[in-house]
C-alpha atoms as a PDB file:
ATOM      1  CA  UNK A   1       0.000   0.000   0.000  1.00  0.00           C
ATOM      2  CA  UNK A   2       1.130   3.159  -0.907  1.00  0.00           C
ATOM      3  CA  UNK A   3       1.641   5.821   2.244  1.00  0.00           C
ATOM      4  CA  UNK A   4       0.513   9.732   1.473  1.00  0.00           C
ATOM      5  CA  UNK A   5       3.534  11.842   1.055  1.00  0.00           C
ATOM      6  CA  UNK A   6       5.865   8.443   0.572  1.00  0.00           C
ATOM      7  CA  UNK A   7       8.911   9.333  -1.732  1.00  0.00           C
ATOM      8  CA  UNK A   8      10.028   7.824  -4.993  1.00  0.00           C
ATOM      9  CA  UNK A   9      13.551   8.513  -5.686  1.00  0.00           C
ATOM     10  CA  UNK A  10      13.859   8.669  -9.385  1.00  0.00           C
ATOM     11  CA  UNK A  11      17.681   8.165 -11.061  1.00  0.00           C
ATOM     12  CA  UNK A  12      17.463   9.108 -14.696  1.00  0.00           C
ATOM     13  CA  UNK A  13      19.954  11.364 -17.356  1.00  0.00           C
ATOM     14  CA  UNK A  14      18.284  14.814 -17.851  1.00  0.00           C
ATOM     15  CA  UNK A  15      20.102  16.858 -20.559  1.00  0.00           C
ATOM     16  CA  UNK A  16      23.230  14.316 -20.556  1.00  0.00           C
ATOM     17  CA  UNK A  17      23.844  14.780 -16.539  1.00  0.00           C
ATOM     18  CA  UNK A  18      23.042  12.351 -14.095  1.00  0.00           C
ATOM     19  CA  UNK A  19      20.377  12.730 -11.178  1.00  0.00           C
ATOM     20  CA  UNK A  20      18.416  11.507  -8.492  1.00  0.00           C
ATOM     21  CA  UNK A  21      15.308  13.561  -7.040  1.00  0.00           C
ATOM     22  CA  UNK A  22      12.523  12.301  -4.363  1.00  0.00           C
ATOM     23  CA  UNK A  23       9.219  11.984  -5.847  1.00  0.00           C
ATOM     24  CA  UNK A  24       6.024  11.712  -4.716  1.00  0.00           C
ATOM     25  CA  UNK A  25       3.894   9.272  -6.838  1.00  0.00           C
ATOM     26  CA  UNK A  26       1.516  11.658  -7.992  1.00  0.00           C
ATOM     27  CA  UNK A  27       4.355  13.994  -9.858  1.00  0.00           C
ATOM     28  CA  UNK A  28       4.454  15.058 -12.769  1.00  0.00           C
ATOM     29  CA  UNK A  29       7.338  14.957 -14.577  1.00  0.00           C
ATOM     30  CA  UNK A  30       6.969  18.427 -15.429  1.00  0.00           C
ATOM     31  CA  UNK A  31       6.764  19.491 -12.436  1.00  0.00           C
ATOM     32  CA  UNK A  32       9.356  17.456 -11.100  1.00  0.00           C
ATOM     33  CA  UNK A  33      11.721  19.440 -13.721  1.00  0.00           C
ATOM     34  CA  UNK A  34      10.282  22.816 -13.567  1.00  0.00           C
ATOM     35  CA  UNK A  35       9.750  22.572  -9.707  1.00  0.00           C
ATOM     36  CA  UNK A  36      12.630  19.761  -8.571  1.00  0.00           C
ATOM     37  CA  UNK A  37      15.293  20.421 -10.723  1.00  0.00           C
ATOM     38  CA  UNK A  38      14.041  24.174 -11.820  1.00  0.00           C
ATOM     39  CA  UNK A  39      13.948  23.449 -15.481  1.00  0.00           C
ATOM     40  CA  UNK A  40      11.429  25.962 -16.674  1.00  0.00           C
ATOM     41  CA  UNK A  41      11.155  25.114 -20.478  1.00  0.00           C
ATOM     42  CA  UNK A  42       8.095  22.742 -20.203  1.00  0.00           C
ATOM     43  CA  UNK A  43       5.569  24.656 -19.619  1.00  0.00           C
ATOM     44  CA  UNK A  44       2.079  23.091 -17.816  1.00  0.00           C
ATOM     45  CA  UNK A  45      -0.720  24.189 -20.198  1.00  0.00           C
ATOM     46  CA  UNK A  46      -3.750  21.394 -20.764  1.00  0.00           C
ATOM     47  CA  UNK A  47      -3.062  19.273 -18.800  1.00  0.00           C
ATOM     48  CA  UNK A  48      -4.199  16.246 -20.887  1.00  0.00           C
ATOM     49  CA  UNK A  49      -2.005  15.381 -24.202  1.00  0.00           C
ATOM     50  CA  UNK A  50      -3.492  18.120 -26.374  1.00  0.00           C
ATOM     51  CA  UNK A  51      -1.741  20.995 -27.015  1.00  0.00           C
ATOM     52  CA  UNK A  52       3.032  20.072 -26.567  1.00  0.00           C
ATOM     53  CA  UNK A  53       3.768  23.448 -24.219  1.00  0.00           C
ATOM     54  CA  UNK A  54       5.208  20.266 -21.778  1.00  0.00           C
ATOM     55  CA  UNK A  55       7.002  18.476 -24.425  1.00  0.00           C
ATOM     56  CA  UNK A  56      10.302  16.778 -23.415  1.00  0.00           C
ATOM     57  CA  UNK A  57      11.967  14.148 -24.983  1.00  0.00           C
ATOM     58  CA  UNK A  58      12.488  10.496 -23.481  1.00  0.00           C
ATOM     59  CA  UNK A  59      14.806   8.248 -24.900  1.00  0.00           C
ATOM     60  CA  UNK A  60      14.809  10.551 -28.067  1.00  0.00           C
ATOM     61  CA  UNK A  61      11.092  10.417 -28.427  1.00  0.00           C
ATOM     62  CA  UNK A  62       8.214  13.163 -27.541  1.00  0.00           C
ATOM     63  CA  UNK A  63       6.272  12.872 -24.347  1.00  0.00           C
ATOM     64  CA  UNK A  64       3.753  15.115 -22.299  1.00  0.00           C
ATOM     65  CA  UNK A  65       5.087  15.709 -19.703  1.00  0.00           C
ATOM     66  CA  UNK A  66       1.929  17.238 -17.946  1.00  0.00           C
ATOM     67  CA  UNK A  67       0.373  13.177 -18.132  1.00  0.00           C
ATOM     68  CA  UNK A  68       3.619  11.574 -17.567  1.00  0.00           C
ATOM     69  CA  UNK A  69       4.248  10.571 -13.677  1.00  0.00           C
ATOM     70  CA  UNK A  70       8.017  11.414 -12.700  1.00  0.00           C
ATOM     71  CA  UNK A  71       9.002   7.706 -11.585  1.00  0.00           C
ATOM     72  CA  UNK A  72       8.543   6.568 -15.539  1.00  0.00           C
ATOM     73  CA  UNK A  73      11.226   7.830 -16.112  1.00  0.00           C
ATOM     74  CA  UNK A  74      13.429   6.458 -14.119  1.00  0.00           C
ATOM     75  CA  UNK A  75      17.153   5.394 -15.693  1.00  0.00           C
ATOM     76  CA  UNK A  76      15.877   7.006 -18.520  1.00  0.00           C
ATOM     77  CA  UNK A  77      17.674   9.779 -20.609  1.00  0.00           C
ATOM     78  CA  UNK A  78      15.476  13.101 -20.387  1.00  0.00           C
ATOM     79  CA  UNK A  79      15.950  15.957 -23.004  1.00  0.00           C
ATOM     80  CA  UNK A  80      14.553  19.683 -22.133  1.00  0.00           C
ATOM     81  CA  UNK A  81      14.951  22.391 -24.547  1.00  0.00           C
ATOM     82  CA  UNK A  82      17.377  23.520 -21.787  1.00  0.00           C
ATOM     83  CA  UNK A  83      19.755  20.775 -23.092  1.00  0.00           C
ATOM     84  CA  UNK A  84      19.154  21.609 -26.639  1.00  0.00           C
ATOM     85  CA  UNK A  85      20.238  25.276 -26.115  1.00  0.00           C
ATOM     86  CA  UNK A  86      23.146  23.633 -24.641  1.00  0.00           C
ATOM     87  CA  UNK A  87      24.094  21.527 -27.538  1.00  0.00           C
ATOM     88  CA  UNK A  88      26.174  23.322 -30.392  1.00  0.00           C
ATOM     89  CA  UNK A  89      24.544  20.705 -32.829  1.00  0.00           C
ATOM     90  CA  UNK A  90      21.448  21.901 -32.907  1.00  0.00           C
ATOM     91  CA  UNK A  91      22.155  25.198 -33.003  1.00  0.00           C
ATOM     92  CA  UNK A  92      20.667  24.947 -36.626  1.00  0.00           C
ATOM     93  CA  UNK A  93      17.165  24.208 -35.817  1.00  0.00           C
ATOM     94  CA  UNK A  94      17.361  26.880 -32.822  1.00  0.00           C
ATOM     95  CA  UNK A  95      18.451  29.851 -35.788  1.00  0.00           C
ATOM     96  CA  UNK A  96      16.203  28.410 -38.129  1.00  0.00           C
ATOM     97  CA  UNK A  97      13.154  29.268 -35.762  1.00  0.00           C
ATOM     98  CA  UNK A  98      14.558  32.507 -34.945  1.00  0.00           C
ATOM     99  CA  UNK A  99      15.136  33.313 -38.914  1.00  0.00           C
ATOM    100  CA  UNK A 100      11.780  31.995 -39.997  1.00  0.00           C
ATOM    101  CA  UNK A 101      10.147  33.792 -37.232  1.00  0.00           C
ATOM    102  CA  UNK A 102       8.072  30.244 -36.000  1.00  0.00           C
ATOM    103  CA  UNK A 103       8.408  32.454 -32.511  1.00  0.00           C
ATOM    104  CA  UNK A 104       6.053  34.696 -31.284  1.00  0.00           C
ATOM    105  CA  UNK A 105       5.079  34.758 -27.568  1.00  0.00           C
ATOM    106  CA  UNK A 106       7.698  31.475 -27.354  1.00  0.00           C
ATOM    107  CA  UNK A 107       4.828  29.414 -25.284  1.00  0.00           C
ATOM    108  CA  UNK A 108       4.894  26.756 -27.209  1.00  0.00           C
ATOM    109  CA  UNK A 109       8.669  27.005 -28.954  1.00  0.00           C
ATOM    110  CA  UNK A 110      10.495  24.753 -26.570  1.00  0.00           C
ATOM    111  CA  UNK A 111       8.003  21.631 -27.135  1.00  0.00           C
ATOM    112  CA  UNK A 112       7.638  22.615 -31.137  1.00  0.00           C
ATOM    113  CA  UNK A 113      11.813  22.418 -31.059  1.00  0.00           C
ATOM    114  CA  UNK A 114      12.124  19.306 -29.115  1.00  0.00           C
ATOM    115  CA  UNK A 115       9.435  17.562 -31.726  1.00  0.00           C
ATOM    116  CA  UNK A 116      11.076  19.032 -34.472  1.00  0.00           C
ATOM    117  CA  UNK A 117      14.359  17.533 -33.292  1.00  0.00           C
ATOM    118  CA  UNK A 118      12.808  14.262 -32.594  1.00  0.00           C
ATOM    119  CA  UNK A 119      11.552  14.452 -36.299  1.00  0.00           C
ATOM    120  CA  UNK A 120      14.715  15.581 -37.733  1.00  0.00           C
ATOM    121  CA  UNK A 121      16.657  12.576 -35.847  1.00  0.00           C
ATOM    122  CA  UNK A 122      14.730   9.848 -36.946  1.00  0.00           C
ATOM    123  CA  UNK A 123      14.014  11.562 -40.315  1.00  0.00           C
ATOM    124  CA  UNK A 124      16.974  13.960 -41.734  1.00  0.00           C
ATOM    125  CA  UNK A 125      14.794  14.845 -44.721  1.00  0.00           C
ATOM    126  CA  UNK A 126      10.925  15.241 -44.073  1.00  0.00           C
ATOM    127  CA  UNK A 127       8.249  15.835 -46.741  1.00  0.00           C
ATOM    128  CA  UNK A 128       6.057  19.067 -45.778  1.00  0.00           C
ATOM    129  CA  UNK A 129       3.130  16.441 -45.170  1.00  0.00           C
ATOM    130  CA  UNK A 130       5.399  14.080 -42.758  1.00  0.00           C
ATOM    131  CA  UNK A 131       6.204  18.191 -41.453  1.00  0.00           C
ATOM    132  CA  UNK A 132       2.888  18.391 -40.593  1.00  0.00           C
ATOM    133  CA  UNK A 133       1.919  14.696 -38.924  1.00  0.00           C
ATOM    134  CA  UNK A 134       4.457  14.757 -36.890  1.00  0.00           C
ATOM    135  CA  UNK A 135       4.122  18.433 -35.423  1.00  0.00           C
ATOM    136  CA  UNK A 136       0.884  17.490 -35.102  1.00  0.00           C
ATOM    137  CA  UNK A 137       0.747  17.260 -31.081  1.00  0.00           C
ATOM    138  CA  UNK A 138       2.242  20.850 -31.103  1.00  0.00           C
ATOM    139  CA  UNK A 139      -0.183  24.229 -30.688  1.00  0.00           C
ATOM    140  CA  UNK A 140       1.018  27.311 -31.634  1.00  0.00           C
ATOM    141  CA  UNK A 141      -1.819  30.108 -31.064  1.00  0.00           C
ATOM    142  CA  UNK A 142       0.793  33.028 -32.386  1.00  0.00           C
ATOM    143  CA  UNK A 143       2.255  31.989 -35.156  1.00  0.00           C
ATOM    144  CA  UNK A 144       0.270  29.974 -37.522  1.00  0.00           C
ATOM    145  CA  UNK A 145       2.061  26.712 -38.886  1.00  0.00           C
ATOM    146  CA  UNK A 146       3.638  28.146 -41.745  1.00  0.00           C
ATOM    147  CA  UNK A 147       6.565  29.930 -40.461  1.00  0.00           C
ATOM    148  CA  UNK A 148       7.089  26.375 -38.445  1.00  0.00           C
ATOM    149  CA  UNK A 149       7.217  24.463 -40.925  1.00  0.00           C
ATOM    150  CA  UNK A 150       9.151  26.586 -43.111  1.00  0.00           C
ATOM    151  CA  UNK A 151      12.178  26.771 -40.287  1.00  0.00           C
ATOM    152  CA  UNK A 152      12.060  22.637 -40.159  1.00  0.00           C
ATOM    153  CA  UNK A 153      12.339  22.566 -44.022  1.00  0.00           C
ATOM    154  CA  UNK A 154      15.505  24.943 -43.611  1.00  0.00           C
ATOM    155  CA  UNK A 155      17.479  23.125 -40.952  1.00  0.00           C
ATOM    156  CA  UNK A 156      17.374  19.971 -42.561  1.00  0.00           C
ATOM    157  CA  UNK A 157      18.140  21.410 -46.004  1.00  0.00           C
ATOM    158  CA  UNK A 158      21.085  22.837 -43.700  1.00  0.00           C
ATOM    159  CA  UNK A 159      21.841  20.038 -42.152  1.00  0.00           C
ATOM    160  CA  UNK A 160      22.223  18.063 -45.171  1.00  0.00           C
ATOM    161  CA  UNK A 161      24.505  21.260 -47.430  1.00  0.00           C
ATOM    162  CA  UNK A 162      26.488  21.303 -43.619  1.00  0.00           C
END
């Protein structure tokens, strides 16, 4: 039986560091990173799968991270956009956002970058229609799709001339 306020400690790789953080079972893993380990770039919007403001990557794939408890992702490897800004290779897809303007208010720009780059890694040359699916889980209320779209398009045709 599970005691209120009993602890979870949860050992996983967030942004290619090692941790451990106590848990409750109810957690969120956004809020365990925004609150626990004070990684703001997820941001808590729905609440229930809809709309990628909580986007993280786990294990290289896109999760909500508003649905997701904490403990599931335990000795798992965790990417935030805080460890994309941190990574020199994708540098690309960061400037191509910024040159296409895909940001407006920059809500929903960390979970629309970590998809993209979940896209770009399993697919280094997208269609505009595969574009499209597999942004899919991503709202952006500012900028239309467009100008999203448009920036993935232009770092993988700069990945590929780089």
């Amino acid at each position: 039986m599970v005691q209120i306020n009993q602890k979870i400690t949860v050992a996983f790789n967030v942004n290619g560091g090692d941790v451990e953080i106590d848990v409750t079972p109810e957690t969120a893993l956004v809020d365990m990173l925004r609150d626990g380990l004070l990684l703001k770039g997820a941001k808590r919007s729905c609440d229930m799968q809809v709309c990628g403001a909580c986007t993280v990557l786990v294990d290289g794939l896109p999760v909500s991270a508003c649905t997701v408890p904490a403990f599931e992702v335990r000795g798992k490897s965790v990417t935030t956009i805080e460890g994309v800004a941190a990574d020199d290779r994708m540098a690309g897809l960061t400037d191509a956002f910024i040159d296409n303007a895909a940001i407006q208010c920059g809500f929903c720009t960390p979970g629309m970058v970590l998809a993209a780059k979940s896209l770009l890694d399993r697919n280094p040359h997208p269609s505009e229609d595969e574009i499209k699916d597999y942004m899919r889980g991503n709202i952006c209320r500012c900028t239309g799709y467009k100008k999203i779209v448009e920036a993935i398009q232009e770092a993988a045709q700069k990945a590929v001339q780089g």
